[in-house]
Protein backbone atom coordinates (compact mmCIF):
# COMPACT_ATOMS: atom_id res chain seq x y z
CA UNK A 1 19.35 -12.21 -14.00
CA UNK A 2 16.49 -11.42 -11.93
CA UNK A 3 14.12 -13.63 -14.23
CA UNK A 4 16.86 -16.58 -13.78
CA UNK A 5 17.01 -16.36 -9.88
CA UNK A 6 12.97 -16.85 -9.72
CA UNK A 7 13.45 -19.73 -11.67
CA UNK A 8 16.35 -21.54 -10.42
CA UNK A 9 14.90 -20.96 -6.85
CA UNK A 10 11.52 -22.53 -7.95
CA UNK A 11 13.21 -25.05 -9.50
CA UNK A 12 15.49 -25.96 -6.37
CA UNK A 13 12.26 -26.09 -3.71
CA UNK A 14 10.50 -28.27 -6.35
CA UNK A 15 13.40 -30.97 -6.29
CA UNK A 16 13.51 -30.51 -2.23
CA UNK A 17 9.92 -31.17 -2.08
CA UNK A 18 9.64 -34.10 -4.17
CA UNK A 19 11.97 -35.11 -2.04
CA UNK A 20 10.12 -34.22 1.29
CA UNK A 21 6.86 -35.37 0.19
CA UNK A 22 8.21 -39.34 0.89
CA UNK A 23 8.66 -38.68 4.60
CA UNK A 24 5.60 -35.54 5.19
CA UNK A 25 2.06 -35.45 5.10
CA UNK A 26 1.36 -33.41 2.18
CA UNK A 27 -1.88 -31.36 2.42
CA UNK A 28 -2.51 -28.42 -0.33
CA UNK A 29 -4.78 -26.83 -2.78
CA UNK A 30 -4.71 -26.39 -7.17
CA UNK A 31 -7.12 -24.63 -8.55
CA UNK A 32 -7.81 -21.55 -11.28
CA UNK A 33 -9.42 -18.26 -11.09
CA UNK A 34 -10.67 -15.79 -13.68
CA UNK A 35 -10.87 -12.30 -12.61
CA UNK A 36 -13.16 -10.23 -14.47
CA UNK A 37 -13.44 -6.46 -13.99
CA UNK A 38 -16.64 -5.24 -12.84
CA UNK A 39 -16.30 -1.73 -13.79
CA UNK A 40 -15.12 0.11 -17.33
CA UNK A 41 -14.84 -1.20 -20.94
CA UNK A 42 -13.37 -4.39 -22.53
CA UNK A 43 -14.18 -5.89 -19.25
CA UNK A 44 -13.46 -9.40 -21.04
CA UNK A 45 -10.48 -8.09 -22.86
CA UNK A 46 -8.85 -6.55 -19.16
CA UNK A 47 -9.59 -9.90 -17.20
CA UNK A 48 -6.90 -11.92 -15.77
CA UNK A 49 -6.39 -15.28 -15.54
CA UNK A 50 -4.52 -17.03 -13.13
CA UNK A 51 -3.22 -20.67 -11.86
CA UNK A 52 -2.74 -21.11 -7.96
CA UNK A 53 -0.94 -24.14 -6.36
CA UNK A 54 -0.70 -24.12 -2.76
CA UNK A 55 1.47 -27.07 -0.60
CA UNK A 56 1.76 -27.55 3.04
CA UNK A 57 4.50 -30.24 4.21
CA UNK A 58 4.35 -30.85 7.87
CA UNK A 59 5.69 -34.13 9.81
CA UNK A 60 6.16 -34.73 13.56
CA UNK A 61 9.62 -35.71 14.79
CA UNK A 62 8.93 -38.30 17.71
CA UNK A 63 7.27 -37.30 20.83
CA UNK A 64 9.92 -33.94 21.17
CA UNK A 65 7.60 -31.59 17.82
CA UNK A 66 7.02 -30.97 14.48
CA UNK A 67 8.12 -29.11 11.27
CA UNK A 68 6.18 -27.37 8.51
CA UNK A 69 7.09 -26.17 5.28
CA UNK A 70 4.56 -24.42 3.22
CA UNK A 71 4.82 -22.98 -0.52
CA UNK A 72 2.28 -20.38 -2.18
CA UNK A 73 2.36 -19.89 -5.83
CA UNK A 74 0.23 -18.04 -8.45
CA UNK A 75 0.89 -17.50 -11.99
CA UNK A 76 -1.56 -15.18 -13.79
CA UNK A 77 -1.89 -12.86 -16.87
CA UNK A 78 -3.89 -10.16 -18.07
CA UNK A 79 -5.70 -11.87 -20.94
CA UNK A 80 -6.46 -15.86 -21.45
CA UNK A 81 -4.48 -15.20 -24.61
CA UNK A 82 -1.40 -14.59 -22.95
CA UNK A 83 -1.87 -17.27 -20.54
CA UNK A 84 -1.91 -19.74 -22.82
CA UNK A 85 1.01 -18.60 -25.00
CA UNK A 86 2.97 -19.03 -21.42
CA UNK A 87 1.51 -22.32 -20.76
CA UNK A 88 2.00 -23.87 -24.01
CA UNK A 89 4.81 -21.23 -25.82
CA UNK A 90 7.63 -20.66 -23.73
CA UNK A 91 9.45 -18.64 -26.57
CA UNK A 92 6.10 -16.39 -26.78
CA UNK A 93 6.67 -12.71 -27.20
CA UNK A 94 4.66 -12.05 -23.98
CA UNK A 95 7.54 -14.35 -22.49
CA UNK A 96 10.79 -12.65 -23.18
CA UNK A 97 10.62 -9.52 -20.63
CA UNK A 98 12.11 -9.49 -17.21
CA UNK A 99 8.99 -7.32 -16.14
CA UNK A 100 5.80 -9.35 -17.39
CA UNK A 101 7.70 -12.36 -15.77
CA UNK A 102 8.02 -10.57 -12.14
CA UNK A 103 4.80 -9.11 -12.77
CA UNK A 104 2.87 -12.40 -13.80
CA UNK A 105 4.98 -15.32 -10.84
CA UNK A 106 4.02 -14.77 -7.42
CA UNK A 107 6.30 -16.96 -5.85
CA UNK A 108 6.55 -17.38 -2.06
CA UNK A 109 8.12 -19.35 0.86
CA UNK A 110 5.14 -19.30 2.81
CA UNK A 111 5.40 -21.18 6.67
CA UNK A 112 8.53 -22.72 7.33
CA UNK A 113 9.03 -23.20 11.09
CA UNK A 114 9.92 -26.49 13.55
CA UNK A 115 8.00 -26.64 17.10
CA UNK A 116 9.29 -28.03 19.89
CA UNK A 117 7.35 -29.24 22.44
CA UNK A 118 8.88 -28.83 26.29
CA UNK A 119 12.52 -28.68 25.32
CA UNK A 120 14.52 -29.60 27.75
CA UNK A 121 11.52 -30.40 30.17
CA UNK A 122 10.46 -27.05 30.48
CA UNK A 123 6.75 -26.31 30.60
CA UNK A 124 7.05 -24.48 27.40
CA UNK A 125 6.43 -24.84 23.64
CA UNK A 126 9.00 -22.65 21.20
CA UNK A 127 7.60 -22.29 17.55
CA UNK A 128 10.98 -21.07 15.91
CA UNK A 129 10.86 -19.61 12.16
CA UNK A 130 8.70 -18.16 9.37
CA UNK A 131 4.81 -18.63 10.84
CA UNK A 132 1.76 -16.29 10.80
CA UNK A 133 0.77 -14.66 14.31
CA UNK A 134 -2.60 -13.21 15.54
CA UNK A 135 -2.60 -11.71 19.09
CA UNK A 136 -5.79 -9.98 18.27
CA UNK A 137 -9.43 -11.91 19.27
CA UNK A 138 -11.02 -9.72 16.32
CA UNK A 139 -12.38 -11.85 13.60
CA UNK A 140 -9.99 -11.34 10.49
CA UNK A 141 -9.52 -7.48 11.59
CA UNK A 142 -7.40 -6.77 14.61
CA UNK A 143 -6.11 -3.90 16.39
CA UNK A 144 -3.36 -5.59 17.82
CA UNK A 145 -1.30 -7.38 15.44
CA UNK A 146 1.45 -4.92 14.94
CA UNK A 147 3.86 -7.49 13.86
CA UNK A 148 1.68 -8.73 11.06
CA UNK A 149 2.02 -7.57 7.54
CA UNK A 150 -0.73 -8.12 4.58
CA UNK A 151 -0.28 -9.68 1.81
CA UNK A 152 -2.56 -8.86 -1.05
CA UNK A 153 -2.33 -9.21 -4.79
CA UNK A 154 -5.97 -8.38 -5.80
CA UNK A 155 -8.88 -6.49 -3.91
CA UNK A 156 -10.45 -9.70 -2.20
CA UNK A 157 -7.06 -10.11 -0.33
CA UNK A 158 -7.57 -6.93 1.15
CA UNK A 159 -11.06 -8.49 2.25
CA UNK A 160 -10.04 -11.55 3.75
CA UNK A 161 -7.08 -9.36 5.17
CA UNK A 162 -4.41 -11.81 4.32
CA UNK A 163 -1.29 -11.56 5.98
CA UNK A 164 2.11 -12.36 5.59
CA UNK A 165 4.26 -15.12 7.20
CA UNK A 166 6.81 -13.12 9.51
CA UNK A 167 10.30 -14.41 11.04
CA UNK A 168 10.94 -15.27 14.72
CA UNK A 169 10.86 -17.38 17.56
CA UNK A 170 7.27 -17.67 19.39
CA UNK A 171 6.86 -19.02 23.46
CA UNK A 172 4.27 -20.71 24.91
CA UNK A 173 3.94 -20.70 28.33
CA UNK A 174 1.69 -22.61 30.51
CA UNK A 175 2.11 -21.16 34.09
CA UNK A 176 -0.79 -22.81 36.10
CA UNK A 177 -4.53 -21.33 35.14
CA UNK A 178 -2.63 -18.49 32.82
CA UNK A 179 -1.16 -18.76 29.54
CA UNK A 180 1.79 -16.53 28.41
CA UNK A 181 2.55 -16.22 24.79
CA UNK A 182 5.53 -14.57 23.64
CA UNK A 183 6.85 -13.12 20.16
CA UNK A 184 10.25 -12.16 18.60
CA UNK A 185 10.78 -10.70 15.38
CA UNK A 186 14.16 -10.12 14.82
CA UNK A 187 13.69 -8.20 11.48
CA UNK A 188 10.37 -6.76 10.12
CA UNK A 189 8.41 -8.32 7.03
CA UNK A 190 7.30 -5.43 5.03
CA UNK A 191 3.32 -5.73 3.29
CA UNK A 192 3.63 -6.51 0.04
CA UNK A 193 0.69 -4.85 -2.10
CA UNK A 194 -0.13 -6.17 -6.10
CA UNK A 195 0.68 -3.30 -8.99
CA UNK A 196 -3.00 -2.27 -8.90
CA UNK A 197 -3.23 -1.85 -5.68
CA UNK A 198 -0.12 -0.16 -4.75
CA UNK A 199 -0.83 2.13 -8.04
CA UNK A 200 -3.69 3.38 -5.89
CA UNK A 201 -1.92 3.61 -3.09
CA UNK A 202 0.84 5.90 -4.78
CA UNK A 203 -1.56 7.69 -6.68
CA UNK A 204 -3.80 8.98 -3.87
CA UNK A 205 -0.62 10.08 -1.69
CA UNK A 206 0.87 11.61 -5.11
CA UNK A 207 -2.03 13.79 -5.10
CA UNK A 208 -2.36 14.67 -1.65
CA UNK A 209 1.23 15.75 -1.88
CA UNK A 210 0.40 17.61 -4.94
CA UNK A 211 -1.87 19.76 -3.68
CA UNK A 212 0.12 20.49 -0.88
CA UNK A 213 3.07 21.65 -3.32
CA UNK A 214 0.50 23.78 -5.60
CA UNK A 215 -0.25 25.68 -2.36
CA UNK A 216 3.62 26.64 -1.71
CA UNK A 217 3.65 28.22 -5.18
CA UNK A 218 1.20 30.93 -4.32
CA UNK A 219 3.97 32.37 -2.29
CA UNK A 220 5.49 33.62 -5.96
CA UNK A 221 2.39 35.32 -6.34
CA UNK A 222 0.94 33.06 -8.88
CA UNK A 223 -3.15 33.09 -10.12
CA UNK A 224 -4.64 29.29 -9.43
CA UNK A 225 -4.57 29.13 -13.57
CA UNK A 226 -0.90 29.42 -13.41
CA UNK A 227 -0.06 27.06 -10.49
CA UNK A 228 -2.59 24.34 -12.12
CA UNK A 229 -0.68 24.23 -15.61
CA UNK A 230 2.84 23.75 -13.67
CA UNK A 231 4.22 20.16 -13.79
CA UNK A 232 4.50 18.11 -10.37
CA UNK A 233 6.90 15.13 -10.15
CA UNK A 234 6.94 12.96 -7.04
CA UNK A 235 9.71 11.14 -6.58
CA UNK A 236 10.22 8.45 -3.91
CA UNK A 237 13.65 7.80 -2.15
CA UNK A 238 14.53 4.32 -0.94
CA UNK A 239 13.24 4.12 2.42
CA UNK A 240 15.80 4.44 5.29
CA UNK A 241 17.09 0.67 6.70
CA UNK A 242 15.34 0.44 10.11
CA UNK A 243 17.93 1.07 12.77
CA UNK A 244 17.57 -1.64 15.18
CA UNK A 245 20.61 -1.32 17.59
CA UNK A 246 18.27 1.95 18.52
CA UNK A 247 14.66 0.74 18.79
CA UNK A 248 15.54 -3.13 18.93
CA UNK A 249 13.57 -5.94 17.33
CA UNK A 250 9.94 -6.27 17.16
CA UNK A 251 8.28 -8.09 20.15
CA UNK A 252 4.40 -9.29 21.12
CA UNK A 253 3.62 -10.20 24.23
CA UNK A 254 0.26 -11.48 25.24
CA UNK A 255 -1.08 -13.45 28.59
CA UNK A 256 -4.70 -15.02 28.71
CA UNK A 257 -6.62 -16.03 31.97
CA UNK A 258 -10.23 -17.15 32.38
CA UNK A 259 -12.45 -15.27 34.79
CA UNK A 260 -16.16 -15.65 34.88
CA UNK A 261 -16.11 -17.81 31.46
CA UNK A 262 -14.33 -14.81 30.04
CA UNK A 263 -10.66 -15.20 28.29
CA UNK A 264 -9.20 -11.72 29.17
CA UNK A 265 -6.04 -10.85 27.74
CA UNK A 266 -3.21 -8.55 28.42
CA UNK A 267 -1.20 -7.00 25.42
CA UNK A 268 2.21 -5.20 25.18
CA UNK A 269 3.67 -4.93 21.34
CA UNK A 270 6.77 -3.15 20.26
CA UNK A 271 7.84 -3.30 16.49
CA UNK A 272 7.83 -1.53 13.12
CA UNK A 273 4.87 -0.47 11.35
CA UNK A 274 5.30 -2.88 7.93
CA UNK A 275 3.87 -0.26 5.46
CA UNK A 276 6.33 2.86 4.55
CA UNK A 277 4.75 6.26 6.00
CA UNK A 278 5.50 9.54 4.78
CA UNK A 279 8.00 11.27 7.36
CA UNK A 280 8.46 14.25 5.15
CA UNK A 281 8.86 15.75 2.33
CA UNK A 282 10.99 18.67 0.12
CA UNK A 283 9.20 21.06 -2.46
CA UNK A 284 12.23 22.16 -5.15
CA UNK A 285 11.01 24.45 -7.66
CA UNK A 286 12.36 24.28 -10.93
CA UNK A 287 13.02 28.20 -11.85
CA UNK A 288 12.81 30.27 -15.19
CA UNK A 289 16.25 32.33 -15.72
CA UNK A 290 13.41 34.61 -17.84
CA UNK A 291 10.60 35.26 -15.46
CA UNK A 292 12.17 34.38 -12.28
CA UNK A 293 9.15 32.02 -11.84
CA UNK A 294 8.98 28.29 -11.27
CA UNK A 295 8.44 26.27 -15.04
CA UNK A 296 8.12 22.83 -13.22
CA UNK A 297 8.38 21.80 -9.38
CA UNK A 298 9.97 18.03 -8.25
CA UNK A 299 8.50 16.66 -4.63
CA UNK A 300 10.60 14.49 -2.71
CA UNK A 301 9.13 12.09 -0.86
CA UNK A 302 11.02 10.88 2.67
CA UNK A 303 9.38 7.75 3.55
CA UNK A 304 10.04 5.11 6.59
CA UNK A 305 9.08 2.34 9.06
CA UNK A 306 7.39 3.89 11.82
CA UNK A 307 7.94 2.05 15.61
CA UNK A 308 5.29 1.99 17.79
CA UNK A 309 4.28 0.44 20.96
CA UNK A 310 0.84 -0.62 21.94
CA UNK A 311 -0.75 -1.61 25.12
CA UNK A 312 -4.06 -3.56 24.60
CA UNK A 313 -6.68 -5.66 26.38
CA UNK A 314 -8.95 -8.31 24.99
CA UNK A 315 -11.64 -10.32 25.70
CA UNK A 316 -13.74 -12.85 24.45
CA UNK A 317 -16.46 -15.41 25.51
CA UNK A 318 -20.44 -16.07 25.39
CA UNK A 319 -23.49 -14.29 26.43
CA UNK A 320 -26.26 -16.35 26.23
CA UNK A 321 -25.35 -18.35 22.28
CA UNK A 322 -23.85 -16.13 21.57
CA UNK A 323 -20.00 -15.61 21.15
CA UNK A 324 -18.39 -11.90 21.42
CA UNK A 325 -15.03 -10.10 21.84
CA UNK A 326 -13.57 -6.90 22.10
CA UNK A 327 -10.21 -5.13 22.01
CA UNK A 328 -9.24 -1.78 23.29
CA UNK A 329 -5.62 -0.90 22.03
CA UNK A 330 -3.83 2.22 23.34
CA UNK A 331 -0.75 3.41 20.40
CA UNK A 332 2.18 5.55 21.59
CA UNK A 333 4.06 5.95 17.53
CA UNK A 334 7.95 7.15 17.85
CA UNK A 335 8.05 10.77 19.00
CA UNK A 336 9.97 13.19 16.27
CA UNK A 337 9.29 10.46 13.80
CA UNK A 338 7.49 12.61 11.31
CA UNK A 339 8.41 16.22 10.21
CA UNK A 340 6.85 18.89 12.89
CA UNK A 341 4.72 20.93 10.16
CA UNK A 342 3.02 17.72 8.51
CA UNK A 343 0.18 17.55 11.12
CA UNK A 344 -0.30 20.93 10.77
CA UNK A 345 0.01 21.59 7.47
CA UNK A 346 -3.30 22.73 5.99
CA UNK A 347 -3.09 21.71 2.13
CA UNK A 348 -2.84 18.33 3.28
CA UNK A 349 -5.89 16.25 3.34
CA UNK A 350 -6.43 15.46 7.22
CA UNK A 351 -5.59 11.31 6.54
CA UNK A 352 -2.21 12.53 6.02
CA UNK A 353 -1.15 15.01 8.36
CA UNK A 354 0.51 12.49 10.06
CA UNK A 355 1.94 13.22 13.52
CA UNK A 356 3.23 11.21 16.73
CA UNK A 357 0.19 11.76 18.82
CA UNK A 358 -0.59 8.84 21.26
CA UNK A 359 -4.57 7.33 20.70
CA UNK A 360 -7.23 4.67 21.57
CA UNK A 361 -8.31 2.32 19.32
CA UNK A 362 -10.76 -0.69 19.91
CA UNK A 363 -13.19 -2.86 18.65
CA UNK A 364 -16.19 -5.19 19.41
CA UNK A 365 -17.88 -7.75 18.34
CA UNK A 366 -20.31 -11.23 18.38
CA UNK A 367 -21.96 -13.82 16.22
CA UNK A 368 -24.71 -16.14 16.30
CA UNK A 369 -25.71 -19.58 14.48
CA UNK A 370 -29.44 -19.72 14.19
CA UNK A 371 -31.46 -22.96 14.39
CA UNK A 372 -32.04 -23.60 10.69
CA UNK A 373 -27.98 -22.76 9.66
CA UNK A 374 -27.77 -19.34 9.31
CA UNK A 375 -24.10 -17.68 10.78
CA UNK A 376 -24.12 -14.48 11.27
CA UNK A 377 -21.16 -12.36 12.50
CA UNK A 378 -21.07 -8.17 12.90
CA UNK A 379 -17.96 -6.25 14.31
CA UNK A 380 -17.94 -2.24 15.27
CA UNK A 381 -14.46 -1.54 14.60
CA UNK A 382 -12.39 1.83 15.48
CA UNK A 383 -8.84 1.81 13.61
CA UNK A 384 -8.62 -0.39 10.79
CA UNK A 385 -5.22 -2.34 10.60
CA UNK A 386 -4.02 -0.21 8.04
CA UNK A 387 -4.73 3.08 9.90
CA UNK A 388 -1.25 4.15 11.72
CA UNK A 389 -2.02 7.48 13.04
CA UNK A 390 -4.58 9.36 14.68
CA UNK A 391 -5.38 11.12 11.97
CA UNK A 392 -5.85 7.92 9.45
CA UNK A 393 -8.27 6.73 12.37
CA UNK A 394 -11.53 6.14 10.76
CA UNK A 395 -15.35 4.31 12.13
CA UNK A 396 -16.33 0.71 10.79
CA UNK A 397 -19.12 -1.47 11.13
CA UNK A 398 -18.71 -5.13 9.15
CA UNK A 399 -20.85 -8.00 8.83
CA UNK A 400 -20.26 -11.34 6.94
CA UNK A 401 -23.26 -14.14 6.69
CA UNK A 402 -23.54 -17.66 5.28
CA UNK A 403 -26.00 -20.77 4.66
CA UNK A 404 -25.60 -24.24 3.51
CA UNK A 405 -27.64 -25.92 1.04
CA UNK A 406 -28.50 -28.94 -0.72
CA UNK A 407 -26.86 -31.07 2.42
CA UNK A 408 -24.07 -28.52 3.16
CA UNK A 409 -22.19 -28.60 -0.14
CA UNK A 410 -23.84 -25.73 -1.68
CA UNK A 411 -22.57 -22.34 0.77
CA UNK A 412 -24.20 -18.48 -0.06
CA UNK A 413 -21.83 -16.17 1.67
CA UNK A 414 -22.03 -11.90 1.93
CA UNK A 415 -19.83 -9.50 3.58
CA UNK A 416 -20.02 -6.07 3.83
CA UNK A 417 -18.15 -3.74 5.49
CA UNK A 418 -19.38 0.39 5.39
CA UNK A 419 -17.09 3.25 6.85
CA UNK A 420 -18.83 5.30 9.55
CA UNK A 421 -16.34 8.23 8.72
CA UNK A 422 -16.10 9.14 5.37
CA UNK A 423 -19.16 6.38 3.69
CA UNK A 424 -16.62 4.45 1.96
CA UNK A 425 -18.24 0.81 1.21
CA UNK A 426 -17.14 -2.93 0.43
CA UNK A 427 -19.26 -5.48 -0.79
CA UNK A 428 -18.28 -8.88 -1.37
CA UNK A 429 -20.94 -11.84 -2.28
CA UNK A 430 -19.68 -15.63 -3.06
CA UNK A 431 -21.15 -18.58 -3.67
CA UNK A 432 -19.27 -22.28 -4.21
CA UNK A 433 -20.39 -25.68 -4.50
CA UNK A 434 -18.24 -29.32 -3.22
CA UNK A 435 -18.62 -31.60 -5.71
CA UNK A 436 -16.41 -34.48 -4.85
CA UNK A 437 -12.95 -35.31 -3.18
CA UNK A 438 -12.42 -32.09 -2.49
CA UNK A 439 -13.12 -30.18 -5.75
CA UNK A 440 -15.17 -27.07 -4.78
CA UNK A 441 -16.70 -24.25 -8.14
CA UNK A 442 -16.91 -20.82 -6.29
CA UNK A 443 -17.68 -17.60 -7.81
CA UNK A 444 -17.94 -14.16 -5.89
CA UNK A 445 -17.75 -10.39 -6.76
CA UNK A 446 -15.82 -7.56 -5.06
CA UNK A 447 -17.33 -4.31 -5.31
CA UNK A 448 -15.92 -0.80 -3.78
CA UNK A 449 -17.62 2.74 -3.77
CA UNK A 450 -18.63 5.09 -1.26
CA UNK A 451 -18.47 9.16 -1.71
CA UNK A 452 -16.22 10.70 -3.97
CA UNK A 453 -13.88 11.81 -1.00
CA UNK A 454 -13.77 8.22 0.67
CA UNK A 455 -11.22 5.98 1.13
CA UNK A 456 -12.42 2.93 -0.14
CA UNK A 457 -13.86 4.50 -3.23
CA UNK A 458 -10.30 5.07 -4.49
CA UNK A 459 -10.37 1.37 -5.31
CA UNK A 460 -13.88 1.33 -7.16
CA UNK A 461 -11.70 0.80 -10.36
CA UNK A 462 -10.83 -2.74 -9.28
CA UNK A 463 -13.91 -4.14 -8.24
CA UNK A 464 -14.32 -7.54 -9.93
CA UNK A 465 -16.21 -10.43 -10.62
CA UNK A 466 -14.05 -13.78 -9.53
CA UNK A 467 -15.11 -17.29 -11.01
CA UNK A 468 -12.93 -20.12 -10.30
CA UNK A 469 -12.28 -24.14 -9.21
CA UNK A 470 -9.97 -25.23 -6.37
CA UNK A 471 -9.05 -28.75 -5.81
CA UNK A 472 -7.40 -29.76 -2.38
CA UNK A 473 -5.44 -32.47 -1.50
């Protein structure tokens, strides 16, 4: 049934935008990618091949605004084998699950929102429906989108820290030499994470919860031998449904004035954190009628949407050629949102001793083009947008630079970003070539590491190799 939905939803935006595409200016992209993992065995046998189609349908309606309509989709498999059999054998074996077919169609409503430009002669503008919203001046890393989930199938995702089209109505207002820009999200977009990733995910907080469990045992006076050859389940509830009638909806506020050649910006944000936290959890041994000792132990895990407010300011502008910008963000998370003894409990690795304690973070940063082509861009950045607590709160410095060639169709790009904190490391070179009308070859590698206890090194399993061809139209 689930497998039939998919479909029959495809199926029903296809026929509306053949239909569309008479009356819109249709703008998009087509193109394949193989993935190739850069770390293990059978690299070749494990890669993944995939087909992305991306259309954008937007048309003005007289002199009063616009509409857009945008669609993402990307079909991919675990072995060129497989991919064909779906391509060219829709009765394949590899075809017939309900699983591989939610696991291999990534099928999304991407923008779909109408602006209207100074409705009823107000001095406004009112974006209303799905669209993607950055309050943050931070380039692709921000301390202040709250509202803004990621999106992120593979590891590069997590580089280009894609985001998520959320729901609302946005406000522009233009009140003289300021600008006020408004935001309401009336229900919160949760991140949605690819298997791979959100196995690693999982599997770091399954054994940070672990541990903590294995401690609680000693209390039955148990030797570290004993306690290690007990079986731990984790088990996940369904998070709790976000109560709105007591926090409210989500909300971004933002107004922007120019003094000295500097944009300074105000901040206030109130929403709901879109990645599940763990608010607690319950140890239940398992015991043995014989020895009055525990044979196996099952962990429940009590996750949920934190709400938070921040205050923030930004800034951006030039010194000398130079551009920069900064962000300082100040967090108050919901108090008695998470249980009392997490922050202090011990057997925890510190990244999860979560607790409601208020905190700073911030960020700064420039770039430069120098005379022969070079861009260069570096950002010091406290609090990635993934860390929601103080104690997640870990040190960054990034850096991304690029050069064209061979009369700007041939582009060498790096980026690199290196945690301060724990010596966790990305690494992520590309290099693509324009050909003609719009038909670019890129390849580029994604590679993870750092020291055994870092963050980032939990992902040094999916570092790949990416080659690939995009056509846009």
């Amino acid at each position: 049934m689930k497998r039939f939905t998919r479909f029959s939803l495809a199926f029903v935006l296809i026929l509306a935008l053949s239909t569309l595409t008479w009356a819109a200016q249709t703008t998009g992209e087509v193109g394949s990618e193989l993935r190739i993992p850069a770390k293990g065995d059978d690299n070749f046998d494990n890669a993944v091949g995939s087909i992305v189609l991306n259309i954008d349908l937007q048309e003005e309606f007289g002199e009063n605004g616009s509409w857009k309509l945008g669609i993402d989709t990307r079909f991919y498999d675990n072995t060129f084998d497989n991919l064909s059999a779906y391509l060219f054998d829709l009765n394949s074996a590899t075809a017939n699950t309900t699983n591989e077919i939610d696991s291999q169609l990534d099928f999304k409503l991407d923008e779909a929102y109408a602006t209207f430009l100074s409705p009823f002669e107000l001095n406004i503008d009112a974006i209303v429906g799905r669209q993607y919203i950055t309050y943050g001046v931070g380039d692709g890393i921000s301390t202040l989108n709250l509202c803004t989930p990621n999106h992120a199938l593979f590891v590069d995702d997590l580089v280009k820290n894609k985001g998520r089209a959320v729901d609302g109505m946005r406000i522009k207002w233009y009140p003289g030499d300021y600008q006020v820009d408004l935001f309401l999200q009336a229900r919160m977009t949760p991140t949605y994470l690819g298997s791979n990733l959100e196995n690693v995910y999982r599997t770091t907080a399954n054994e940070a919860i672990t541990n903590s469990a294995q401690q609680e045992l000693k209390a039955y006076g148990l030797s570290d031998q004993m306690i290690a050859s007990i079986p731990v389940n984790v088990l996940t509830t369904d998070p709790e449904p976000i109560d709105y009638g007591q926090d409210g909806p989500g909300l971004m506020l933002k107004t922007v004035g120019n003094f000295y050649n500097f944009d300074l910006g105000l901040n206030y944000q109130r929403g709901y954190v879109p990645t599940r936290l763990i608010a607690d959890y319950a140890v239940v041994p398992e015991i043995d009628d014989g020895t009055g000792k525990p044979k196996q132990v099952t962990v429940y895990l009590n996750e949920k949407y934190l709400f938070m407010q921040k205050i923030g300011l930004t800034a951006t502008g030039t010194v000398g050629e130079a551009s920069v910008w900064s962000e300082l963000t100040y967090t108050l998370p919901k108090e008695g949102f998470f249980a009392s003894d997490l922050a202090d409990n011990s057997a925890l690795p510190e990244a999860y001793r979560f607790s409601d304690e208020k905190y700073f973070t911030g960020l700064f940063g420039a770039d430069y083009f120098f005379k022969k082509g070079t861009y260069v861009n570096a950002q010091f950045v406290y609090g990635f947008p993934w860390e929601y607590t103080k104690s997640m709160l870990n040190s960054y410095l990034t850096f991304d630079a690029y050069r064209f060639f061979l009369n700007d169709r041939l582009k060498a790009e790096a980026k690199w970003a290196y945690c301060l904190s724990d010596q966790g490391w990305l690494l992520s070179p590309e290099i693509s070539y324009q050909l003609q009308d719009g038909l670019c070859l890129w390849g580029k590698a994604n590679f993870l590491g750092g020291d055994d206890d870092s963050f980032l090194n939990n992902f040094e399993e999916l570092s790949q190799i990416v080659l690939g061809v995009t056509k846009t139209f």
